[in-house]
PDB file of N, CA and C in Angstrom:
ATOM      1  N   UNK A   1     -68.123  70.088 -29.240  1.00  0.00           N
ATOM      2  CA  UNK A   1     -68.950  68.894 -29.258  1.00  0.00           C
ATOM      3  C   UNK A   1     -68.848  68.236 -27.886  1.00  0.00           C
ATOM      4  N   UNK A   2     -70.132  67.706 -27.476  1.00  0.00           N
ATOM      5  CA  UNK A   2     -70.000  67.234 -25.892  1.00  0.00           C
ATOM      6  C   UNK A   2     -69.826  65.768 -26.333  1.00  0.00           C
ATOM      7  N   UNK A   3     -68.910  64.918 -25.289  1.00  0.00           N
ATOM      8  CA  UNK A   3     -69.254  63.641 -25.122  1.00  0.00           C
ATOM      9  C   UNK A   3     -69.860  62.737 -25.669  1.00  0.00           C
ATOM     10  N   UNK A   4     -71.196  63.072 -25.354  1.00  0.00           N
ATOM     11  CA  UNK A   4     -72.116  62.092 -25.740  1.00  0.00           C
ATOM     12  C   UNK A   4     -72.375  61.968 -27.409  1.00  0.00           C
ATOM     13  N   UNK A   5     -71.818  63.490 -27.884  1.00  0.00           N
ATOM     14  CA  UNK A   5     -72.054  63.789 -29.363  1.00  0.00           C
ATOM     15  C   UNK A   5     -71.318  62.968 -30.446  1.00  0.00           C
ATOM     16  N   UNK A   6     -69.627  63.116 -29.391  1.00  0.00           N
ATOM     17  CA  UNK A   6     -68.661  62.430 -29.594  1.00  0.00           C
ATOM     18  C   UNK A   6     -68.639  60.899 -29.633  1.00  0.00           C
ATOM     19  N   UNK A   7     -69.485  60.589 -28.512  1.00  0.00           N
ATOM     20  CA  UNK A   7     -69.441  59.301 -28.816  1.00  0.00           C
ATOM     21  C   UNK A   7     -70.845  58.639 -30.003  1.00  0.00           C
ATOM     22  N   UNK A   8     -71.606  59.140 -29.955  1.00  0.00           N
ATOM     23  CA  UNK A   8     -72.652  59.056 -31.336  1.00  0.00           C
ATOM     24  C   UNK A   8     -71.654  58.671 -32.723  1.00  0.00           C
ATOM     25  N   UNK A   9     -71.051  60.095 -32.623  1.00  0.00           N
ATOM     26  CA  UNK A   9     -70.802  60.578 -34.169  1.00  0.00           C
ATOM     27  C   UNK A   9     -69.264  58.810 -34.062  1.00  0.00           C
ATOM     28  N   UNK A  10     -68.643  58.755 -33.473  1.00  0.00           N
ATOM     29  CA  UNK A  10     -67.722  57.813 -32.870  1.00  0.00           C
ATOM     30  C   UNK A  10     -68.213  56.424 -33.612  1.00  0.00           C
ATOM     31  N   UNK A  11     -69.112  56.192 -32.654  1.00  0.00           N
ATOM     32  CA  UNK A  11     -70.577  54.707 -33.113  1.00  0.00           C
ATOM     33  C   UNK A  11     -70.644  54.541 -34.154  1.00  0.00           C
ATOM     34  N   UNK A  12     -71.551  55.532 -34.696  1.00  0.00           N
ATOM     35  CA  UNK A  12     -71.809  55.537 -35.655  1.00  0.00           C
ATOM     36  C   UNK A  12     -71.057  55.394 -37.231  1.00  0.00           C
ATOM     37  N   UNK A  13     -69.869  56.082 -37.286  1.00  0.00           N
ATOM     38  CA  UNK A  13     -68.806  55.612 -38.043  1.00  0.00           C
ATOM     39  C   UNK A  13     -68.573  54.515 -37.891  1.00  0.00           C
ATOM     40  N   UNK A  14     -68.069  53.791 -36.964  1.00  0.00           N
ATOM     41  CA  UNK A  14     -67.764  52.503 -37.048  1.00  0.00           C
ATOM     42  C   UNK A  14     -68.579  51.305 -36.987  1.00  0.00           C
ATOM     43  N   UNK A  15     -69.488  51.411 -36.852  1.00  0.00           N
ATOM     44  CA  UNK A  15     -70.750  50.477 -36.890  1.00  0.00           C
ATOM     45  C   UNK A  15     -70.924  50.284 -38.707  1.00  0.00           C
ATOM     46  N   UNK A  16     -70.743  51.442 -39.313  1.00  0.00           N
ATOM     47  CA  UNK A  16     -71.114  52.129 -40.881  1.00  0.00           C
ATOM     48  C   UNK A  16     -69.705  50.813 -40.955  1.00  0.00           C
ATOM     49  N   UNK A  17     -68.682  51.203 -40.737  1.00  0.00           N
ATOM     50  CA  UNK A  17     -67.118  51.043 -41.234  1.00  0.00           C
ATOM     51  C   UNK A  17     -66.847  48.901 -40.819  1.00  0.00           C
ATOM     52  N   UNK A  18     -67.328  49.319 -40.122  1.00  0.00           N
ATOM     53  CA  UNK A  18     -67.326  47.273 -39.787  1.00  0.00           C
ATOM     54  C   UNK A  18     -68.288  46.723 -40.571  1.00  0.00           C
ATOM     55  N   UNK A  19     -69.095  46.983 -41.161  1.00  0.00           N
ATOM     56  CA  UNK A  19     -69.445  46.215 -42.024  1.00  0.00           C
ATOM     57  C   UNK A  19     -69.735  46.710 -44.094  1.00  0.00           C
ATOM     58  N   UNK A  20     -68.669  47.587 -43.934  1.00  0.00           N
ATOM     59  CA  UNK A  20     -67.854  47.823 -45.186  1.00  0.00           C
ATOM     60  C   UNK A  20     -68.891  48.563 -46.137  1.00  0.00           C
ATOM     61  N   UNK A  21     -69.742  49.379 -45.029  1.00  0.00           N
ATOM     62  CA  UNK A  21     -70.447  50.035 -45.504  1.00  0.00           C
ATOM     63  C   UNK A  21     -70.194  51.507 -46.144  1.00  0.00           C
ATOM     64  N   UNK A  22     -70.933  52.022 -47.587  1.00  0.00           N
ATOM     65  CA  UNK A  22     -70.506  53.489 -47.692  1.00  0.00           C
ATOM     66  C   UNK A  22     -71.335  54.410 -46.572  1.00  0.00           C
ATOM     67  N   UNK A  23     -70.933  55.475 -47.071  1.00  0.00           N
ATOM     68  CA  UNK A  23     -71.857  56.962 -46.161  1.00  0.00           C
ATOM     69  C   UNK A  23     -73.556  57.200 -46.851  1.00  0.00           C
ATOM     70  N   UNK A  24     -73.236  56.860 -48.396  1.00  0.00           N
ATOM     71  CA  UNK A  24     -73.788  56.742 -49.829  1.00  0.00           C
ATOM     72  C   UNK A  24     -74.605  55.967 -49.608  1.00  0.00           C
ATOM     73  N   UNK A  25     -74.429  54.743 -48.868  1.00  0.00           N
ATOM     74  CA  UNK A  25     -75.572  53.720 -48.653  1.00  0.00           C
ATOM     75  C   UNK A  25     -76.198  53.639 -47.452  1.00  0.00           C
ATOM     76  N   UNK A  26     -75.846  53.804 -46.064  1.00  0.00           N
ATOM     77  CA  UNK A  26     -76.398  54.443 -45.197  1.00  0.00           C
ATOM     78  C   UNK A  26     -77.704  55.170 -45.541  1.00  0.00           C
ATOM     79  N   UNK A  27     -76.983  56.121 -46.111  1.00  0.00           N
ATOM     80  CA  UNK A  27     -77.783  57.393 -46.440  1.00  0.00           C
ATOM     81  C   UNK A  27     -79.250  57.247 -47.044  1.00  0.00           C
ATOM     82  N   UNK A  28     -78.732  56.066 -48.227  1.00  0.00           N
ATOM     83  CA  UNK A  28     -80.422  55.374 -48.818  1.00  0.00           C
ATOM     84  C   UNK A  28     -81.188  54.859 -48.166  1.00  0.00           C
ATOM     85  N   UNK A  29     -80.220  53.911 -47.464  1.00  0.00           N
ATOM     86  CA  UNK A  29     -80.939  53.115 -46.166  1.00  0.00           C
ATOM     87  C   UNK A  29     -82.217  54.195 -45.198  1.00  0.00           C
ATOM     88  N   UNK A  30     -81.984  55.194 -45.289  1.00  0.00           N
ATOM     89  CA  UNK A  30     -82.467  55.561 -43.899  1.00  0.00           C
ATOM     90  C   UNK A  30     -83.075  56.864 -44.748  1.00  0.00           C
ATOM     91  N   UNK A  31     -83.351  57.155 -46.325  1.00  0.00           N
ATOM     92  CA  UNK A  31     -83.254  58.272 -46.639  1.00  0.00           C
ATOM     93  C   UNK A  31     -83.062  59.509 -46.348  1.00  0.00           C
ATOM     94  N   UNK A  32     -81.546  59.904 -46.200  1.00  0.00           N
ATOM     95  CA  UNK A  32     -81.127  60.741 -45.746  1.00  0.00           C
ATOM     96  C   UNK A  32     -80.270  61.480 -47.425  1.00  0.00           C
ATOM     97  N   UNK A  33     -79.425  62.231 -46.918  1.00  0.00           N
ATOM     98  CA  UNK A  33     -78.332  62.995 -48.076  1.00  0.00           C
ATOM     99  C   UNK A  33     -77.480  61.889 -47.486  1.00  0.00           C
ATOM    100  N   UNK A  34     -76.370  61.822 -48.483  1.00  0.00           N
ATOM    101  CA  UNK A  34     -75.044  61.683 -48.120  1.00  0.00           C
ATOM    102  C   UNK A  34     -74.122  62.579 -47.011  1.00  0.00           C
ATOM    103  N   UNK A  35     -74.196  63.564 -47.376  1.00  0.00           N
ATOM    104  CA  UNK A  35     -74.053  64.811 -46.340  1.00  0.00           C
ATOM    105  C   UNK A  35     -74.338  65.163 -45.150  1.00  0.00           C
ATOM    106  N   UNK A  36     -75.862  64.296 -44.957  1.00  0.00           N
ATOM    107  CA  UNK A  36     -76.061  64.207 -43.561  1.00  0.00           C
ATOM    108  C   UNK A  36     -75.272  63.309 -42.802  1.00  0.00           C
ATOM    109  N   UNK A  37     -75.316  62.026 -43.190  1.00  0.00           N
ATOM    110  CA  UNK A  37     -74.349  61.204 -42.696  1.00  0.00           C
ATOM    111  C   UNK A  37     -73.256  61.805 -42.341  1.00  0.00           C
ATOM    112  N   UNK A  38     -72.414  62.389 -43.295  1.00  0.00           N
ATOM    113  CA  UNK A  38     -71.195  62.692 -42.623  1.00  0.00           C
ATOM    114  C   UNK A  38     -71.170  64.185 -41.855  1.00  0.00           C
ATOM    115  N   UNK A  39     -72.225  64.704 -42.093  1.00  0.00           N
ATOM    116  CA  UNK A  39     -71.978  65.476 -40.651  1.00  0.00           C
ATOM    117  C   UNK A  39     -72.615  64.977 -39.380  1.00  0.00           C
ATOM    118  N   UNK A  40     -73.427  63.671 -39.204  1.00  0.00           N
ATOM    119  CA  UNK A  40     -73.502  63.481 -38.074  1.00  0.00           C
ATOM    120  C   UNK A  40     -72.495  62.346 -37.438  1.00  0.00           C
ATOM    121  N   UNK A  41     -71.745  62.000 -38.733  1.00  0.00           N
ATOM    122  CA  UNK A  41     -70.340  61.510 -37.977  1.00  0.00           C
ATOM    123  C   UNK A  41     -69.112  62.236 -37.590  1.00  0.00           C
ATOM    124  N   UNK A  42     -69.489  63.539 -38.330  1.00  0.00           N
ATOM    125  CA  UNK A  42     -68.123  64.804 -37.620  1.00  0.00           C
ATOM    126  C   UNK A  42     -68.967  65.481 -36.704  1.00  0.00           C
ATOM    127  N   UNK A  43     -70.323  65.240 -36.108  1.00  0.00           N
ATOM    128  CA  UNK A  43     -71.041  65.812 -34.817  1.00  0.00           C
ATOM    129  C   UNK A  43     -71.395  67.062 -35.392  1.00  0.00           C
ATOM    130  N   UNK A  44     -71.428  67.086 -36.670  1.00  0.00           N
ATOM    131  CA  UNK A  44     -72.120  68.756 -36.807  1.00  0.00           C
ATOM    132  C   UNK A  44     -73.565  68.694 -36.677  1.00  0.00           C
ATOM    133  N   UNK A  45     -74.239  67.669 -36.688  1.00  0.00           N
ATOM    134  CA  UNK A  45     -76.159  67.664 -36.885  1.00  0.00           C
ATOM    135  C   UNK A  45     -75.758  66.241 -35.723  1.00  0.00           C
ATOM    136  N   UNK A  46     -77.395  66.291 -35.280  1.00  0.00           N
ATOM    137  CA  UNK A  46     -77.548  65.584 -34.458  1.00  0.00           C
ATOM    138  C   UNK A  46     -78.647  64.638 -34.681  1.00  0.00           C
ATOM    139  N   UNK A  47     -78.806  63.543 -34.457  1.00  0.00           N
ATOM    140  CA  UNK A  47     -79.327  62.214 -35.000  1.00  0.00           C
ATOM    141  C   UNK A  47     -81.242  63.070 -34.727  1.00  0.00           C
ATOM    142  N   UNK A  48     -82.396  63.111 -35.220  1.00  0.00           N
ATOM    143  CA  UNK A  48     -83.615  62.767 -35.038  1.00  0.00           C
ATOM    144  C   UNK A  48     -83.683  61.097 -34.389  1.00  0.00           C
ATOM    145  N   UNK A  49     -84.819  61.467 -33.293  1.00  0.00           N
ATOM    146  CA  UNK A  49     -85.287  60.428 -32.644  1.00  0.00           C
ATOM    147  C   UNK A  49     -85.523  58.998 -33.731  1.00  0.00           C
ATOM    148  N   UNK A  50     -86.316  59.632 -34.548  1.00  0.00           N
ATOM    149  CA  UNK A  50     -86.501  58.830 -35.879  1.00  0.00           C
ATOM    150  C   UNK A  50     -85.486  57.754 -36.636  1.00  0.00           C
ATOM    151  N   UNK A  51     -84.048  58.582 -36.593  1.00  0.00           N
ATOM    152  CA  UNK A  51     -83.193  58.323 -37.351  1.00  0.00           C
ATOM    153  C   UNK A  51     -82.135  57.406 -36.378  1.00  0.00           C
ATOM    154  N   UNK A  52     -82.189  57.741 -35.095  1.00  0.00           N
ATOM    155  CA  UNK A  52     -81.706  57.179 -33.953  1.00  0.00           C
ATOM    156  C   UNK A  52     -82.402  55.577 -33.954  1.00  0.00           C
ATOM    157  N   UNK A  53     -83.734  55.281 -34.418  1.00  0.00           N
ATOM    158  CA  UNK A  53     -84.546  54.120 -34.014  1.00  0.00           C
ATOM    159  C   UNK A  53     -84.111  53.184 -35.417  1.00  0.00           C
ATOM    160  N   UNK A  54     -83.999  54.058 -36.775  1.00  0.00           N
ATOM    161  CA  UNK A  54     -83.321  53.466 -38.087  1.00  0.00           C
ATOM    162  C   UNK A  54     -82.217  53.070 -38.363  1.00  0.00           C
ATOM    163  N   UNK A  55     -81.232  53.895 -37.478  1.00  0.00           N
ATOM    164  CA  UNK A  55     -79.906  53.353 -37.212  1.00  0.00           C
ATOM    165  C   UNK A  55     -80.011  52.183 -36.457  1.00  0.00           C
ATOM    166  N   UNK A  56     -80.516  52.257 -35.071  1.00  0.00           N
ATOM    167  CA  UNK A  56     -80.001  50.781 -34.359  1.00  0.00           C
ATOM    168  C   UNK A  56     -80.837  49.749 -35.262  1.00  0.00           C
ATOM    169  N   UNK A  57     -81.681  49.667 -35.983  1.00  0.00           N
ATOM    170  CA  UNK A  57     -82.303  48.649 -36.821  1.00  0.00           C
ATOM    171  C   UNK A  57     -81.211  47.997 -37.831  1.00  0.00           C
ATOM    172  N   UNK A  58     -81.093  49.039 -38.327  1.00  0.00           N
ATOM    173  CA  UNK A  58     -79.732  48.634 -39.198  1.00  0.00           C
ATOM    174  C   UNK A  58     -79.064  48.200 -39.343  1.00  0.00           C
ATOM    175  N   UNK A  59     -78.342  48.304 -37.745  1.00  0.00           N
ATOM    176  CA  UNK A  59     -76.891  47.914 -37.489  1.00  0.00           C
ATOM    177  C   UNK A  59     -77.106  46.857 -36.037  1.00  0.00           C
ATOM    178  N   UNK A  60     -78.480  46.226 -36.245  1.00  0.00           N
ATOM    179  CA  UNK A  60     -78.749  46.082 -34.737  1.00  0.00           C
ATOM    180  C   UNK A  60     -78.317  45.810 -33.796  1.00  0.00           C
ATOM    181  N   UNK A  61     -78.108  47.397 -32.826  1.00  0.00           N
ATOM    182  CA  UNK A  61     -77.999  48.193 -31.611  1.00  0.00           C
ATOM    183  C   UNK A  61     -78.824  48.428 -30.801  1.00  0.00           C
ATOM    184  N   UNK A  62     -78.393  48.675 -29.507  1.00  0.00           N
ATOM    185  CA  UNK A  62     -79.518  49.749 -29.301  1.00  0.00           C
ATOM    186  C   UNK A  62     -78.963  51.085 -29.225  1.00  0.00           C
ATOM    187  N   UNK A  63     -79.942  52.064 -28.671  1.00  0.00           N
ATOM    188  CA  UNK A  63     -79.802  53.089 -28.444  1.00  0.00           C
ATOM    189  C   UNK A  63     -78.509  53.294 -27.469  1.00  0.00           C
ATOM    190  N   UNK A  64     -78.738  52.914 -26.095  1.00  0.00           N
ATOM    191  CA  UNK A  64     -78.152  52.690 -25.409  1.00  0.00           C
ATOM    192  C   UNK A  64     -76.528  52.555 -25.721  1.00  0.00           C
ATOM    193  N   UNK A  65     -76.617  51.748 -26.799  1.00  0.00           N
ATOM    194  CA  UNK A  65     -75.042  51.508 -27.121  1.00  0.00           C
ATOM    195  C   UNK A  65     -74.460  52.549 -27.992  1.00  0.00           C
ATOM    196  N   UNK A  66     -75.545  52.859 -29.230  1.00  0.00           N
ATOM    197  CA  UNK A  66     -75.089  54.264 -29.945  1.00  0.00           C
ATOM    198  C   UNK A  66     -75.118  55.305 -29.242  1.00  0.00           C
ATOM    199  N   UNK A  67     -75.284  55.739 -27.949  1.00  0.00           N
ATOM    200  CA  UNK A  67     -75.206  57.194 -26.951  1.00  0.00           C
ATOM    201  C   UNK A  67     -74.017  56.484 -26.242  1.00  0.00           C
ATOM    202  N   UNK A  68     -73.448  55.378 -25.730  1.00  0.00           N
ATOM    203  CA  UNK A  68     -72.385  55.270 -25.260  1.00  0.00           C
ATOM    204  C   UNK A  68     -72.713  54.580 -23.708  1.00  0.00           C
ATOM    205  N   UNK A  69     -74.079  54.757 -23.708  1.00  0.00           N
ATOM    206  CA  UNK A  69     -74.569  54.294 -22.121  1.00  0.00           C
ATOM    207  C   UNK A  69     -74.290  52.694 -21.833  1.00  0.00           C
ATOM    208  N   UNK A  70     -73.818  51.880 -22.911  1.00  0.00           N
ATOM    209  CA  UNK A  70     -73.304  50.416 -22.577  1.00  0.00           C
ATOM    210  C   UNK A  70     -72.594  50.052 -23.545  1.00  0.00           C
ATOM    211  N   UNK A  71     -71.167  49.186 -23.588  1.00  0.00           N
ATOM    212  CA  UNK A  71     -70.674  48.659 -24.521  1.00  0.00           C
ATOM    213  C   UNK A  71     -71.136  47.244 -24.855  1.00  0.00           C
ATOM    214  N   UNK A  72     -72.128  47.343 -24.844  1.00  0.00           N
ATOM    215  CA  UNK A  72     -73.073  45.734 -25.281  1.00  0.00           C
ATOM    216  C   UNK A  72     -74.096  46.318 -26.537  1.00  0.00           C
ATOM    217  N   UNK A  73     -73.137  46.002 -27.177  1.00  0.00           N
ATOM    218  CA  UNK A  73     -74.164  46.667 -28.681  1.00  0.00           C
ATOM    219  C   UNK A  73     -75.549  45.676 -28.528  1.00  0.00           C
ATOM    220  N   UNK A  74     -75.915  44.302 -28.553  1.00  0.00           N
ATOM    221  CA  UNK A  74     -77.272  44.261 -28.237  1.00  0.00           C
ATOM    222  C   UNK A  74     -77.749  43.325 -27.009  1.00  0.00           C
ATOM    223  N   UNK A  75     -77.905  44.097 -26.536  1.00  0.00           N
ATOM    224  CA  UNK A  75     -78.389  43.444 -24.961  1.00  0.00           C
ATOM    225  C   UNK A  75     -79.549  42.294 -24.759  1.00  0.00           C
ATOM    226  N   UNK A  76     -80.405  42.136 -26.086  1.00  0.00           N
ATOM    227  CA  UNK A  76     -80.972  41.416 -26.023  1.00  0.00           C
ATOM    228  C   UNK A  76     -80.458  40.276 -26.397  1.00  0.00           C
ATOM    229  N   UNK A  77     -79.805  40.442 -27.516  1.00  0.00           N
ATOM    230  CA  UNK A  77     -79.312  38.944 -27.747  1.00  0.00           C
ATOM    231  C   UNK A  77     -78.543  38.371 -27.095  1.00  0.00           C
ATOM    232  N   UNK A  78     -77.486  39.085 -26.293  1.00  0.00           N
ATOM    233  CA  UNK A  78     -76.850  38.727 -24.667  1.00  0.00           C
ATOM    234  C   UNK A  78     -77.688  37.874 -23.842  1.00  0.00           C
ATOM    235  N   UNK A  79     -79.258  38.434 -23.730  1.00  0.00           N
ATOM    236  CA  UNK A  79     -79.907  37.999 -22.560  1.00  0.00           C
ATOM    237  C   UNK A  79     -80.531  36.752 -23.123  1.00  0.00           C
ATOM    238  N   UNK A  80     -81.029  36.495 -24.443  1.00  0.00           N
ATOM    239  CA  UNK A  80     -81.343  35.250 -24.814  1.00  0.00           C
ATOM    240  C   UNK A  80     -79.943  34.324 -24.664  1.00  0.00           C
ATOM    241  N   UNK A  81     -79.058  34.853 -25.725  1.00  0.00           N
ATOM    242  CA  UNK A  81     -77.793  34.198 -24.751  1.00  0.00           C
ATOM    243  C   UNK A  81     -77.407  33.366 -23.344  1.00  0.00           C
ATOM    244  N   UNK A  82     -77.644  34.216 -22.881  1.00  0.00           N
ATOM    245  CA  UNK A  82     -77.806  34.119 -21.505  1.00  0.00           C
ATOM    246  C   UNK A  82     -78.911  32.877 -20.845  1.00  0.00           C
ATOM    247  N   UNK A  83     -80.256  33.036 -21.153  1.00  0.00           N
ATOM    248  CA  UNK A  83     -81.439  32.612 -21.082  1.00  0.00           C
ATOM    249  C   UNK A  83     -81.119  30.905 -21.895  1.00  0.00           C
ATOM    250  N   UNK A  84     -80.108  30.694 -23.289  1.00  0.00           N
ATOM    251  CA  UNK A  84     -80.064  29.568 -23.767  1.00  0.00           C
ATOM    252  C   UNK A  84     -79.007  28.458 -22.846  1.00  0.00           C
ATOM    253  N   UNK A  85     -78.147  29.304 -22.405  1.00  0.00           N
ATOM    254  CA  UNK A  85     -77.045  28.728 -21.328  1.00  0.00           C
ATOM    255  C   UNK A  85     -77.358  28.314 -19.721  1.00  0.00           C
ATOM    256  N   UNK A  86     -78.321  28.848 -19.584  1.00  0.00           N
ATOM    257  CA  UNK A  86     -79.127  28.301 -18.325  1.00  0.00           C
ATOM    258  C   UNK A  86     -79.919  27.332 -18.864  1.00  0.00           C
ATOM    259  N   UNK A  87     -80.772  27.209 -19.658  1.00  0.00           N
ATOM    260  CA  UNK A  87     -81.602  26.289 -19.812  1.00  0.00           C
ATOM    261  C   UNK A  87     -80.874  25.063 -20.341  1.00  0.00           C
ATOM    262  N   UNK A  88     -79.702  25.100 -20.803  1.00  0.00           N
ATOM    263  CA  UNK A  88     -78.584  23.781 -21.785  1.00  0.00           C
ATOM    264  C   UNK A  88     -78.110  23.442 -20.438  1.00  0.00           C
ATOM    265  N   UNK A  89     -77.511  24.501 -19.035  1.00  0.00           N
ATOM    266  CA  UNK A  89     -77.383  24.018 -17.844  1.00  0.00           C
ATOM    267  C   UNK A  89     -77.816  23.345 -17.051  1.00  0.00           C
ATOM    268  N   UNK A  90     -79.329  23.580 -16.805  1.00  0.00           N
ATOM    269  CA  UNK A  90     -80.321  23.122 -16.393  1.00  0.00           C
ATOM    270  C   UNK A  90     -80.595  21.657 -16.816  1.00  0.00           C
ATOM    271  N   UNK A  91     -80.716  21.655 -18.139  1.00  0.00           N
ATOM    272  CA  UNK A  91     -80.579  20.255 -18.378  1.00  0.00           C
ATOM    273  C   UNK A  91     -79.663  19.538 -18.103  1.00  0.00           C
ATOM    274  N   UNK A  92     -78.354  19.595 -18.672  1.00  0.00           N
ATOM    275  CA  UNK A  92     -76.882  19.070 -17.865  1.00  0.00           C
ATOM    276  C   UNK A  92     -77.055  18.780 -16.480  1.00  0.00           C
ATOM    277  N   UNK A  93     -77.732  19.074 -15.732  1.00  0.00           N
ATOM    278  CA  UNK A  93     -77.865  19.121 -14.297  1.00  0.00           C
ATOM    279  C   UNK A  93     -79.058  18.002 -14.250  1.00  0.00           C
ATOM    280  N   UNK A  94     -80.206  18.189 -14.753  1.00  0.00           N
ATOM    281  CA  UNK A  94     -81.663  17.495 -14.530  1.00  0.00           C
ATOM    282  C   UNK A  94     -81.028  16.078 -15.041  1.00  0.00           C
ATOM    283  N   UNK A  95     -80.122  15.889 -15.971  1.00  0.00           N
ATOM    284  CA  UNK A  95     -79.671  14.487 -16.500  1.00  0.00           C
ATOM    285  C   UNK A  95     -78.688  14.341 -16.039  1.00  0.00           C
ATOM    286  N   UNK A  96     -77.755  14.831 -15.039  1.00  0.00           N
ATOM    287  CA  UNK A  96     -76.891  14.267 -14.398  1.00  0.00           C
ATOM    288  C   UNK A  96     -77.419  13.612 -12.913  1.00  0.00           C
ATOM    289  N   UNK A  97     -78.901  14.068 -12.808  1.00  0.00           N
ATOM    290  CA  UNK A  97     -79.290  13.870 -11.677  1.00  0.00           C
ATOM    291  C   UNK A  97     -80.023  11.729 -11.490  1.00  0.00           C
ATOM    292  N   UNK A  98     -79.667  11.773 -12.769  1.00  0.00           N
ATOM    293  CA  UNK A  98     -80.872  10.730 -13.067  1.00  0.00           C
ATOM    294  C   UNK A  98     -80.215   9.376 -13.020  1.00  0.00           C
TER     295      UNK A  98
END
């Protein structure tokens, strides 16, 4: 198993496992087998594009974070984050000015 497989099948368990989820329910979620699930958490099958876009919905991720390419499971809500703390700054500033 390469890396990247490793880190999928990795993700993916624990994304399932933090929120006290079965394999069993996953599995409905996304209609899959039970079976699939757990072989694409022991890296024996490999996610469909499809199933890749149902997972991060799920568990909302992105892609990005389930392949391992960032440890910021969602980057968007970071950047609104981000985007709410400048603008609460901004003000702090515009009314300190006054």
């Amino acid at each position: 198993m390469n890396e990247i497989n490793r880190t999928v099948s990795s993700r993916l368990r624990n994304l399932r496992e933090s929120v006290d989820m079965k394999q069993g329910t996953l599995a409905r979620h996304l209609g899959v087998a039970q079976s699939t699930v757990c072989n694409w958490e022991h890296g024996i099958r490999n996610l469909t594009p499809s199933h890749v876009e149902d997972i991060c919905e799920v568990f909302k991720v992105t892609p990005d974070y389930l392949f391992g390419f960032t440890t910021i499971k969602n980057q968007g809500a970071v950047l609104a984050q981000a985007l709410d703390e400048l603008a609460r700054l901004k003000n702090v500033n515009c009314n300190e000015e006054r």
